[in-house]
N, C-alpha and C. Protein backbone atom coordinates (compact mmCIF):
# COMPACT_ATOMS: atom_id res chain seq x y z
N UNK A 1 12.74 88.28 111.55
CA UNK A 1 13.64 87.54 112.41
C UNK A 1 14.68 88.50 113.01
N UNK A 2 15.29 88.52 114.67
CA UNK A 2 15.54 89.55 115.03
C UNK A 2 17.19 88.48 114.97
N UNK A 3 18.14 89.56 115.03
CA UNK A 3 19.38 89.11 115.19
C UNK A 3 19.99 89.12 116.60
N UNK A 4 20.88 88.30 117.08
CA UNK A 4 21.49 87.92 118.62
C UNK A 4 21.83 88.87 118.62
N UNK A 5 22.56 90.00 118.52
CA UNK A 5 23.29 91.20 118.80
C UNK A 5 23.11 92.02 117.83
N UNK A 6 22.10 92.93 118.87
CA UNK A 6 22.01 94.53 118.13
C UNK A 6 22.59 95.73 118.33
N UNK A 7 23.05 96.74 117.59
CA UNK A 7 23.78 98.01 117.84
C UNK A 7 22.76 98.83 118.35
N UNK A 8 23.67 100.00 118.97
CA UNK A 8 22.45 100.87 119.20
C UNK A 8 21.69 101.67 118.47
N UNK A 9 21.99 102.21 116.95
CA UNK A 9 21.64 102.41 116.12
C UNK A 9 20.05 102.04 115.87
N UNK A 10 20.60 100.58 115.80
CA UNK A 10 19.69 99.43 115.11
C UNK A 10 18.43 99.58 115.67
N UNK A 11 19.09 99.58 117.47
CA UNK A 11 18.22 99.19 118.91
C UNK A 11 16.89 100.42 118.73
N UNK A 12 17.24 101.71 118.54
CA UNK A 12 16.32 102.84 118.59
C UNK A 12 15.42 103.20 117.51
N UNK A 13 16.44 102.45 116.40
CA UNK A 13 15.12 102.51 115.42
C UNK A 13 14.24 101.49 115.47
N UNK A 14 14.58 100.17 116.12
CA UNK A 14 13.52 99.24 116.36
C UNK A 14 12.19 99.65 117.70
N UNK A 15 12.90 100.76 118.66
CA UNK A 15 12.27 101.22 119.77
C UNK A 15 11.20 102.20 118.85
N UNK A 16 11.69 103.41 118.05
CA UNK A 16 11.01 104.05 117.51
C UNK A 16 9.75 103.81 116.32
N UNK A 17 9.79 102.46 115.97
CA UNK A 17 9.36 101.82 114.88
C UNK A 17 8.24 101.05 115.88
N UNK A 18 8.40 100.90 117.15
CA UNK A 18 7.70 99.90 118.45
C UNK A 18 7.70 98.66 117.07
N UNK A 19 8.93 98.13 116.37
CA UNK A 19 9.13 96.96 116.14
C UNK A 19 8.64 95.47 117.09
N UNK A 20 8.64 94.39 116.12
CA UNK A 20 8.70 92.88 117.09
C UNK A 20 9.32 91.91 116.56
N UNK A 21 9.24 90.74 117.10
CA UNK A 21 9.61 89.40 116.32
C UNK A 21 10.01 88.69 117.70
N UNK A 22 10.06 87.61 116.43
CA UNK A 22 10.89 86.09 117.73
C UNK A 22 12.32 85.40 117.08
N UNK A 23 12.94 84.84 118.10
CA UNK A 23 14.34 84.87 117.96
C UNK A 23 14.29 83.31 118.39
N UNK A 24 14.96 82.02 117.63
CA UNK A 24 15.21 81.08 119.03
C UNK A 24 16.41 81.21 119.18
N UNK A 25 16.85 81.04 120.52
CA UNK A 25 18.15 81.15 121.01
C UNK A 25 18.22 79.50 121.38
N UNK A 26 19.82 79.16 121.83
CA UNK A 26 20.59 78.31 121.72
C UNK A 26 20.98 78.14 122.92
N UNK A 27 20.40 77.43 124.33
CA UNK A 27 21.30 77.35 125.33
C UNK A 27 22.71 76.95 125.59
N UNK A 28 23.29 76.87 124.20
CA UNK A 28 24.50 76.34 124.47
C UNK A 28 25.13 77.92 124.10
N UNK A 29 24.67 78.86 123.55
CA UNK A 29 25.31 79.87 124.07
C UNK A 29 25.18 80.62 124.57
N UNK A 30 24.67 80.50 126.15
CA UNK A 30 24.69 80.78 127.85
C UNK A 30 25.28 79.93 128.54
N UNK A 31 26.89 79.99 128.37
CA UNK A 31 27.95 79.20 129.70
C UNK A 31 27.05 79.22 131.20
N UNK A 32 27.09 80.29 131.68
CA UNK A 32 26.66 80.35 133.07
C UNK A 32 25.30 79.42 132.93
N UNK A 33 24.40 79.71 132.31
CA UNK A 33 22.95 78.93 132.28
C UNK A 33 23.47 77.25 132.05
N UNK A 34 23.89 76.91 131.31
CA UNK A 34 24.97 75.74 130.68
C UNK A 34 25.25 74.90 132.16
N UNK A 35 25.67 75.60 132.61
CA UNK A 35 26.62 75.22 133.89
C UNK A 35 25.94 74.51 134.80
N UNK A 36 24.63 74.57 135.31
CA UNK A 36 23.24 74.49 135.62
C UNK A 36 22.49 73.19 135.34
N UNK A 37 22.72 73.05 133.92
CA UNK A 37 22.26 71.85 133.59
C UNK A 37 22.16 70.35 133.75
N UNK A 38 21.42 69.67 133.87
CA UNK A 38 21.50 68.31 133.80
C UNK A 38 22.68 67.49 132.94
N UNK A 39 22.49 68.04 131.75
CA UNK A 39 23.23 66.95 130.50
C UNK A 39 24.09 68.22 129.32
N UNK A 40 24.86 68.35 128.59
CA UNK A 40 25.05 68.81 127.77
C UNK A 40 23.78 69.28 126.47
N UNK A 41 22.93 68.70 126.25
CA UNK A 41 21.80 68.92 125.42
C UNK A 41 21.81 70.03 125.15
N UNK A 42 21.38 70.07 123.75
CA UNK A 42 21.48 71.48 123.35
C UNK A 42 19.69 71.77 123.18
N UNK A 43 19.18 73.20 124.22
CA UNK A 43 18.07 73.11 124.48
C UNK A 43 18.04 74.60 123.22
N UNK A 44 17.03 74.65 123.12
CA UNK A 44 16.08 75.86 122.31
C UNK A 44 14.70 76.49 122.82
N UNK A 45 15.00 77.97 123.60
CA UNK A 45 14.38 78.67 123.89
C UNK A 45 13.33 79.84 122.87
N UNK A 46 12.71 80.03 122.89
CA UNK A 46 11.87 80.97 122.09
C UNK A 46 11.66 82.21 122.99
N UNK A 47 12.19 83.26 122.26
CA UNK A 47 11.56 84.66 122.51
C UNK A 47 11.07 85.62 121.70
N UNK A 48 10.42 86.18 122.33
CA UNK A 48 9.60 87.47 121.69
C UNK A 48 9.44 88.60 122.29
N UNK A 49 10.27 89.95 121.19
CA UNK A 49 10.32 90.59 121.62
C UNK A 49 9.58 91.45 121.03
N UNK A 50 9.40 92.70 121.71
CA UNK A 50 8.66 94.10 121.39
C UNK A 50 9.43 95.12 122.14
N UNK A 51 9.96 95.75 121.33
CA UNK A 51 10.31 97.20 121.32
C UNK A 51 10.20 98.58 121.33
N UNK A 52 10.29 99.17 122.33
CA UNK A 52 9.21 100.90 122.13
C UNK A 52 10.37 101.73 123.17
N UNK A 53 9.58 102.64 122.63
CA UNK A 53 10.33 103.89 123.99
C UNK A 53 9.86 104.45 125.10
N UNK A 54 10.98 104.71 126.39
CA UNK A 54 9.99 104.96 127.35
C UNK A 54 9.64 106.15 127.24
N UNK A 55 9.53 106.94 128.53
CA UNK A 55 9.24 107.97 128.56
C UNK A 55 10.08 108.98 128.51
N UNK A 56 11.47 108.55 128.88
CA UNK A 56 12.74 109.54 128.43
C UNK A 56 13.34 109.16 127.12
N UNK A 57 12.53 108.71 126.02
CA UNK A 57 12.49 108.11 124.96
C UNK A 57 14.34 107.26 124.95
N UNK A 58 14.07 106.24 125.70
CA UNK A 58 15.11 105.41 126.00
C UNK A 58 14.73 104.34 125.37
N UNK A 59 15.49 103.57 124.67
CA UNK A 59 14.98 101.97 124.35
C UNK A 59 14.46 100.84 125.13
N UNK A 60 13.34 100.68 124.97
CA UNK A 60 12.39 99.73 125.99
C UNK A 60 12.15 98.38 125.56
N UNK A 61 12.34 96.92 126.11
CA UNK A 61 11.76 95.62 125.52
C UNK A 61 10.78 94.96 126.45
N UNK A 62 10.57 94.58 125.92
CA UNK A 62 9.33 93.71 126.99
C UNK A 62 9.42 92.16 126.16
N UNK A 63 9.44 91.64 127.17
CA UNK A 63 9.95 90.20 126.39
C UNK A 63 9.57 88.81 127.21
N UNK A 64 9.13 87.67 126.37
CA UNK A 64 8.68 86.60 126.75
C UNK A 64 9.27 85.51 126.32
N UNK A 65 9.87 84.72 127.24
CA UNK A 65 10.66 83.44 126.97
C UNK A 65 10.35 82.23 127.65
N UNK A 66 9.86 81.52 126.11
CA UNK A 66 9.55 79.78 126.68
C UNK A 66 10.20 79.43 126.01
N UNK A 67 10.15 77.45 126.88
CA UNK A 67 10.49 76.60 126.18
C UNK A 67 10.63 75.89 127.53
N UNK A 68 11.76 75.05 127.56
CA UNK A 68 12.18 74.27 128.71
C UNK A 68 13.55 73.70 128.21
N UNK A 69 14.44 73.61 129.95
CA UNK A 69 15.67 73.81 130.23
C UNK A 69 15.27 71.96 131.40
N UNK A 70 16.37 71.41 131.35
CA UNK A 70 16.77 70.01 132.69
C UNK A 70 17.58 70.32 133.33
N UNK A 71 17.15 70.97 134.27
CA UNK A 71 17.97 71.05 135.40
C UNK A 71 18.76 69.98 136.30
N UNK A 72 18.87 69.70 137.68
CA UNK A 72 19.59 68.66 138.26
C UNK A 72 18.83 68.56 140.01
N UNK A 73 17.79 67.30 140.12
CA UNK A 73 17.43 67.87 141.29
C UNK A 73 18.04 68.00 141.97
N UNK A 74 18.39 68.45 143.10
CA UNK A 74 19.02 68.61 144.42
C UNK A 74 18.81 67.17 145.58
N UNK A 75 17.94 66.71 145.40
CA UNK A 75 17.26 65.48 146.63
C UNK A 75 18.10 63.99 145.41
N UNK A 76 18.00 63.79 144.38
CA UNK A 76 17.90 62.66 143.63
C UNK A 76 19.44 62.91 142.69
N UNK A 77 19.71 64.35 142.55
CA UNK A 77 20.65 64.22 141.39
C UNK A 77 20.39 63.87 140.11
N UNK A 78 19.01 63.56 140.20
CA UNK A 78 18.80 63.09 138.68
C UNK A 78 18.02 64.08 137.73
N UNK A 79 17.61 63.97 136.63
CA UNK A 79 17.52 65.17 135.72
C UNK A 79 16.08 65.65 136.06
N UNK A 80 15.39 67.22 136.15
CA UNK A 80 14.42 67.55 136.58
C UNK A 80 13.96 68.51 135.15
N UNK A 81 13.24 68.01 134.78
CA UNK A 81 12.20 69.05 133.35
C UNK A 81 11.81 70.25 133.95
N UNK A 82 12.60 71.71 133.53
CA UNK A 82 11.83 72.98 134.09
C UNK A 82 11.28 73.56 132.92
N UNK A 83 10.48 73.94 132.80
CA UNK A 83 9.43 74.46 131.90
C UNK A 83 9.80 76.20 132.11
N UNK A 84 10.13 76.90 131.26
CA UNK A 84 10.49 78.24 130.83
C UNK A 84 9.57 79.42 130.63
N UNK A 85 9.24 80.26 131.13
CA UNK A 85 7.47 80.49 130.71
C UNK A 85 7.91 82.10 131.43
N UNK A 86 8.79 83.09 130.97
CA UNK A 86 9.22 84.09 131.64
C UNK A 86 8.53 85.05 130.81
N UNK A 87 8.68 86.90 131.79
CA UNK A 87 8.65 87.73 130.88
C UNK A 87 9.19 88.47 131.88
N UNK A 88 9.85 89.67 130.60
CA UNK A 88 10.53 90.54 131.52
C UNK A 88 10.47 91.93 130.71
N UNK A 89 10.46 92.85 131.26
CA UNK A 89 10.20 94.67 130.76
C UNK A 89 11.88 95.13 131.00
N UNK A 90 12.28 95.40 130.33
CA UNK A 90 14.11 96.55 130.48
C UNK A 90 13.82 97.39 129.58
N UNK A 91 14.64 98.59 130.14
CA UNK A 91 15.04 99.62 129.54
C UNK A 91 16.37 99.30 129.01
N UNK A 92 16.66 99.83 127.97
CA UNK A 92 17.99 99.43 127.82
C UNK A 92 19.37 100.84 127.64
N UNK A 93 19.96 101.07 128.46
CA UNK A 93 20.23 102.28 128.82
C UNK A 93 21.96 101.90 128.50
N UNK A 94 22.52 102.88 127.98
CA UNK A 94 24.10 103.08 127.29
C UNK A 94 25.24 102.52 128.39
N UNK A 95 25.34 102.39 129.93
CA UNK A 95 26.08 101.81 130.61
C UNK A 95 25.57 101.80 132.38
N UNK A 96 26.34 101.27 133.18
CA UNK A 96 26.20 100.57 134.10
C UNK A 96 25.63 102.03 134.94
N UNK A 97 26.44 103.25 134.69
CA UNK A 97 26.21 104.67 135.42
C UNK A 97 24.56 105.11 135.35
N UNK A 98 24.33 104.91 133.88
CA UNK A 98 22.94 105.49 133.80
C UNK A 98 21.84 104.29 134.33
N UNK A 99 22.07 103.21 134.55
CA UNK A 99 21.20 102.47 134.93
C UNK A 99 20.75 102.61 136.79
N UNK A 100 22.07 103.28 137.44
CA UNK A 100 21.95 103.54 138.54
C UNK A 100 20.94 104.40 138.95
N UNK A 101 20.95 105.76 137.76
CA UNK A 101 20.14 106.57 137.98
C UNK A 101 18.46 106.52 137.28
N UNK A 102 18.47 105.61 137.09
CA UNK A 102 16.98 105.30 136.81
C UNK A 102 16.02 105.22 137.78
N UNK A 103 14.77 105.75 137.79
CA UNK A 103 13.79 105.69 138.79
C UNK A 103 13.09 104.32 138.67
N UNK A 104 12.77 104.21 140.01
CA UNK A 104 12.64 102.36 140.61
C UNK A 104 11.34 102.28 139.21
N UNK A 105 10.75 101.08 139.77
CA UNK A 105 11.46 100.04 139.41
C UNK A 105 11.57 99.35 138.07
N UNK A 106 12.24 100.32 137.54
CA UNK A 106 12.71 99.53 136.21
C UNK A 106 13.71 98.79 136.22
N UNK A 107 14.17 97.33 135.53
CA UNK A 107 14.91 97.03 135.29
C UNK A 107 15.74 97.18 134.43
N UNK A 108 17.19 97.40 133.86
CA UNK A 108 17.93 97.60 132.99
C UNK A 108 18.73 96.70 132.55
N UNK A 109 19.19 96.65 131.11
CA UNK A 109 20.34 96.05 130.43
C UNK A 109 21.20 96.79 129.66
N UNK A 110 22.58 96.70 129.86
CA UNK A 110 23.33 97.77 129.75
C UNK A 110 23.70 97.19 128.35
N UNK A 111 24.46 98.25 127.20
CA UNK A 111 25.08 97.84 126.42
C UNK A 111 26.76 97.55 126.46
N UNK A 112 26.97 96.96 125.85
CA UNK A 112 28.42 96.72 125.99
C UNK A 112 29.26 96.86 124.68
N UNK A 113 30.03 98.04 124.99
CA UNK A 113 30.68 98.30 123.06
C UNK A 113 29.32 98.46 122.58
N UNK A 114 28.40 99.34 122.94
CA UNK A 114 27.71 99.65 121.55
C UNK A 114 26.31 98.69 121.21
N UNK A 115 26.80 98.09 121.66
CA UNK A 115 25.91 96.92 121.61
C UNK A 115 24.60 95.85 122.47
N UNK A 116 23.55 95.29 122.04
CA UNK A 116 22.62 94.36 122.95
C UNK A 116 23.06 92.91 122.85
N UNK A 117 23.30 92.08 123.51
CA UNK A 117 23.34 91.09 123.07
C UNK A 117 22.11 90.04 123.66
N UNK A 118 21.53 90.08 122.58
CA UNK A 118 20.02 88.94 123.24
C UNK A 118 20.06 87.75 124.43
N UNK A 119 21.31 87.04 123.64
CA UNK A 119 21.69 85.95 124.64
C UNK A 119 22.26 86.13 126.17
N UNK A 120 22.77 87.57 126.24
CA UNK A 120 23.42 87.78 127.51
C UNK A 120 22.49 87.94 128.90
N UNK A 121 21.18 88.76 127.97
CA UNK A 121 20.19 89.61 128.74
C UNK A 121 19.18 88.14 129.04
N UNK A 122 18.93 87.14 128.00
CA UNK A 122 17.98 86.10 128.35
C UNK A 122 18.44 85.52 129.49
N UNK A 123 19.89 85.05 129.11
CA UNK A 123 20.80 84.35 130.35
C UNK A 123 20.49 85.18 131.49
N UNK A 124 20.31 86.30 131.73
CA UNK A 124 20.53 87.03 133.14
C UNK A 124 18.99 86.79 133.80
N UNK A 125 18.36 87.01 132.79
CA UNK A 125 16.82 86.89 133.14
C UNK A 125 16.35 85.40 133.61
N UNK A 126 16.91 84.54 132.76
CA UNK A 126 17.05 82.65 133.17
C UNK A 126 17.73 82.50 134.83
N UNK A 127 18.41 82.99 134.94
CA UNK A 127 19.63 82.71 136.34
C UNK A 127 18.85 83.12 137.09
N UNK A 128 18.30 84.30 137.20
CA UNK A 128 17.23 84.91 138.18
C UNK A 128 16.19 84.32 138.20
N UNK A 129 15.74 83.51 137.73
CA UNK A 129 14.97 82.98 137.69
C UNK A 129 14.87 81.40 138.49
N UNK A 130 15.50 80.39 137.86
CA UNK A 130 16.04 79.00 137.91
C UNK A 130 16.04 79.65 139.76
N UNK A 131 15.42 77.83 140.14
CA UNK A 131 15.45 77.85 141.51
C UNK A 131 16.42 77.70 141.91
N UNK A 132 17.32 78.05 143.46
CA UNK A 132 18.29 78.28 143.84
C UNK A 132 18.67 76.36 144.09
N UNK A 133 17.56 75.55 144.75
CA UNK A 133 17.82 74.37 145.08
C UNK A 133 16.82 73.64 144.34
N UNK A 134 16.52 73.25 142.66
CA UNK A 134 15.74 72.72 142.39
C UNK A 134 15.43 71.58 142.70
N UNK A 135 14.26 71.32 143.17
CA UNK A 135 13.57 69.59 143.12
C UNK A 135 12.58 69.04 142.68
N UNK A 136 12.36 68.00 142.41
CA UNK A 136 10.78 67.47 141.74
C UNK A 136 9.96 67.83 142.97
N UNK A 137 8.69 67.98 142.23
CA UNK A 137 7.77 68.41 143.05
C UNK A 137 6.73 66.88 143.29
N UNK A 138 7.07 66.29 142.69
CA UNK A 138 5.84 64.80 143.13
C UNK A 138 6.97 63.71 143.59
N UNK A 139 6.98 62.50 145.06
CA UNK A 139 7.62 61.75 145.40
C UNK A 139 8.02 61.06 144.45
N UNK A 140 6.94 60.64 143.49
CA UNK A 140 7.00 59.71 142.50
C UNK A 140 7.90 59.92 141.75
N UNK A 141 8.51 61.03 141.28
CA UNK A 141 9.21 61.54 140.19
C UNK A 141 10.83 61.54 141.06
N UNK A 142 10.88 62.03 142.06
CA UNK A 142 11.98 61.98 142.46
C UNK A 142 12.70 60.32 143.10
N UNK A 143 13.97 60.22 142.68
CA UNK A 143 14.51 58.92 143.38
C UNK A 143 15.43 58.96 144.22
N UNK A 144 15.16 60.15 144.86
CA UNK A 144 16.13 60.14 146.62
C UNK A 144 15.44 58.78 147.52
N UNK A 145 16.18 57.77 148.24
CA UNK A 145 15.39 57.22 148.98
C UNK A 145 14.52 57.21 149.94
N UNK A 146 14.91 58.73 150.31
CA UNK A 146 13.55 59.49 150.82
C UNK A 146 12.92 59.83 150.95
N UNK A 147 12.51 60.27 149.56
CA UNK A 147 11.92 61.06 148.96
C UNK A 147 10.44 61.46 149.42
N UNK A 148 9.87 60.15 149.50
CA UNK A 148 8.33 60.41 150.39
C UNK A 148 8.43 61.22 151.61
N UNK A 149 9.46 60.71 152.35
CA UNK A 149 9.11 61.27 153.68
C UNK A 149 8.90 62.79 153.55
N UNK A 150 9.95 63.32 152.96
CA UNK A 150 10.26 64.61 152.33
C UNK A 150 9.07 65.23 152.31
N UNK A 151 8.12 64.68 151.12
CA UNK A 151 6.79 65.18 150.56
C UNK A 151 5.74 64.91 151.34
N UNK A 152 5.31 63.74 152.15
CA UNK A 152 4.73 64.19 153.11
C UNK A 152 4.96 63.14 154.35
N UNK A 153 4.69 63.54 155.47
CA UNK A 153 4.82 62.69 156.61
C UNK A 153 3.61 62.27 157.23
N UNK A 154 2.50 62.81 156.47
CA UNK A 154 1.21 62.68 157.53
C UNK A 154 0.65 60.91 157.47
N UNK A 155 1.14 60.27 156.31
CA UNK A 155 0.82 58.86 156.09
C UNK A 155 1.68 57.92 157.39
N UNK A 156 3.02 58.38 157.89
CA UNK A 156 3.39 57.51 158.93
C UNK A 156 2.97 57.24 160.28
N UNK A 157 4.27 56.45 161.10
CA UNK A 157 3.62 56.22 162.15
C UNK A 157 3.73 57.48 163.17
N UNK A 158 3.30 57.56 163.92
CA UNK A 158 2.98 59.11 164.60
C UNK A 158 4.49 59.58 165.48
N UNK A 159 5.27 60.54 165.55
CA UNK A 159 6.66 60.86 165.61
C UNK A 159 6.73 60.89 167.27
N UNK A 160 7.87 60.14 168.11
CA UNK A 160 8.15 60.05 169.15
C UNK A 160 8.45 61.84 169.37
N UNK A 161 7.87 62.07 170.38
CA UNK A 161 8.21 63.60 170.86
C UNK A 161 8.66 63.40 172.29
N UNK A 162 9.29 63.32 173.40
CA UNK A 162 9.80 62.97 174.34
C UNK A 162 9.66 64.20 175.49
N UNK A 163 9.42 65.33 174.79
CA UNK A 163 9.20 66.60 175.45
C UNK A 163 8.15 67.42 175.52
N UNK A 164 7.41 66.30 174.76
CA UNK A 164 5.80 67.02 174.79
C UNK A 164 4.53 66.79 175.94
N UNK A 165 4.98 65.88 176.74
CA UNK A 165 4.27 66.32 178.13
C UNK A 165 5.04 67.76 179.01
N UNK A 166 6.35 67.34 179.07
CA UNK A 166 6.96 68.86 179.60
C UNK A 166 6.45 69.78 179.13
N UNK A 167 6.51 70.10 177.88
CA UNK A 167 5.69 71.58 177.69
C UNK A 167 4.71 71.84 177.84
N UNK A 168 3.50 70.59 177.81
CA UNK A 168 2.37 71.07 178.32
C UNK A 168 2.13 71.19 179.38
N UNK A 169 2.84 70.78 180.41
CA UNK A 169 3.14 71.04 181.52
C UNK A 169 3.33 72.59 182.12
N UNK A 170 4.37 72.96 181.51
CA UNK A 170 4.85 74.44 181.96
C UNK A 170 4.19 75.39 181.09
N UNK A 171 3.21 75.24 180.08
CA UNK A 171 2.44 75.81 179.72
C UNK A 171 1.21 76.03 180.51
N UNK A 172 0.84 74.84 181.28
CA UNK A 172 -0.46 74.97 182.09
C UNK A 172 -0.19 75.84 183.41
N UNK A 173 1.72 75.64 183.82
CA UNK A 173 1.93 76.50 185.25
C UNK A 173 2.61 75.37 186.02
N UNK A 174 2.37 74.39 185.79
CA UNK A 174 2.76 72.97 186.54
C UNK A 174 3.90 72.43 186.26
N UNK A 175 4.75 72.78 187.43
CA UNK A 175 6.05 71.76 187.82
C UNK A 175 6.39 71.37 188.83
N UNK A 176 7.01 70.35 189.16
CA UNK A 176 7.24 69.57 190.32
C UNK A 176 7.94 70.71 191.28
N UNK A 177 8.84 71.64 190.36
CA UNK A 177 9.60 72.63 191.81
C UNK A 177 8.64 72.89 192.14
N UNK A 178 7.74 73.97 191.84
CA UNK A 178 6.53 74.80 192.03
C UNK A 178 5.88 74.26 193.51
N UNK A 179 5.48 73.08 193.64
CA UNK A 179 4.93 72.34 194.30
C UNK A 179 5.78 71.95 195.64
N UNK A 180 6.87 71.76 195.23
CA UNK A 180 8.14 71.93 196.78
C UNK A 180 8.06 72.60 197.38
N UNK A 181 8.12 73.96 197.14
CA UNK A 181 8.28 75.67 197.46
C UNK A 181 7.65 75.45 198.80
N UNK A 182 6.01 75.18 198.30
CA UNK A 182 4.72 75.43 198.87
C UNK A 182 4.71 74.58 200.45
């Protein structure tokens, strides 16, 4: 069982050992992720990590996080089930300077005081993730009163266009000036 916050100590001998395990974390301690949510509920994420070194024998994780988080749709306001199903590769490099100088494209997580903190790095990886405007994806599920139209329009009655002889018009070459000129 891995602990929420590791030293760096800890961190390199788990890199050097290419250690693993799983952790559940606690969405209630990710404020920012928190913030996001549908309801107060206290959700439980699962991760798993694995640990190794890269090639500048730096501390490396590679990591996979499920479970599921309720978001808030955007169309209905009402609560939307997102299903959690991430993975993510970091290096984990001593501060914000050395992460600059890393060759693309790795991603990094910096330590802070010394330290990893599991929950900080999941949260960052969750936020990046979580859609910017979530919504249900089936009419049925959502209760905006619009919701159908939204999802599809091809079932109605066929849409007044008022300008669609004009353009085919001046697409073919044909307009009434045209014809004055002459």
């Amino acid at each position: 069982m891995l602990a929420q916050r590791i030293e760096a100590a800890r961190l390199r001998e788990y890199a050097a050992k290419a250690a693993h395990g799983t952790l559940a974390l606690n969405v209630a301690d990710m404020p920012r992720l928190r913030a996001l949510l549908a309801s107060d509920s206290s959700f439980e994420l699962e991760l798993r990590v694995e640990f190794s070194l890269d090639h500048e024998k730096r501390p490396h994780l590679n990591m996979q996080i499920s479970g599921a988080i309720v978001l808030v749709c955007q169309r209905c306001l009402e609560p939307l089930n997102w299903p959690v199903a991430l993975s993510a590769s970091l290096t984990v490099v001593d501060d914000e300077w050395v992460a600059a100088e890393l060759a693309e494209p790795f991603d990094s997580v910096a330590l802070v005081d010394g330290v990893l903190s599991l929950p900080t790095a999941i949260e960052d990886e969750l936020l990046a993730a979580v859609p910017l405007a979530p919504m249900h994806d089936v009419a049925d599920e959502c209760h905006a009163p619009a919701a159908a139209k939204w999802v599809d329009e091809s079932d109605g009655p066929p849409a007044n266009r008022p300008f669609a002889a004009l353009g085919s018009m001046l697409s073919a070459g044909q307009s009434g000036h045209d014809d004055q000129e002459n």
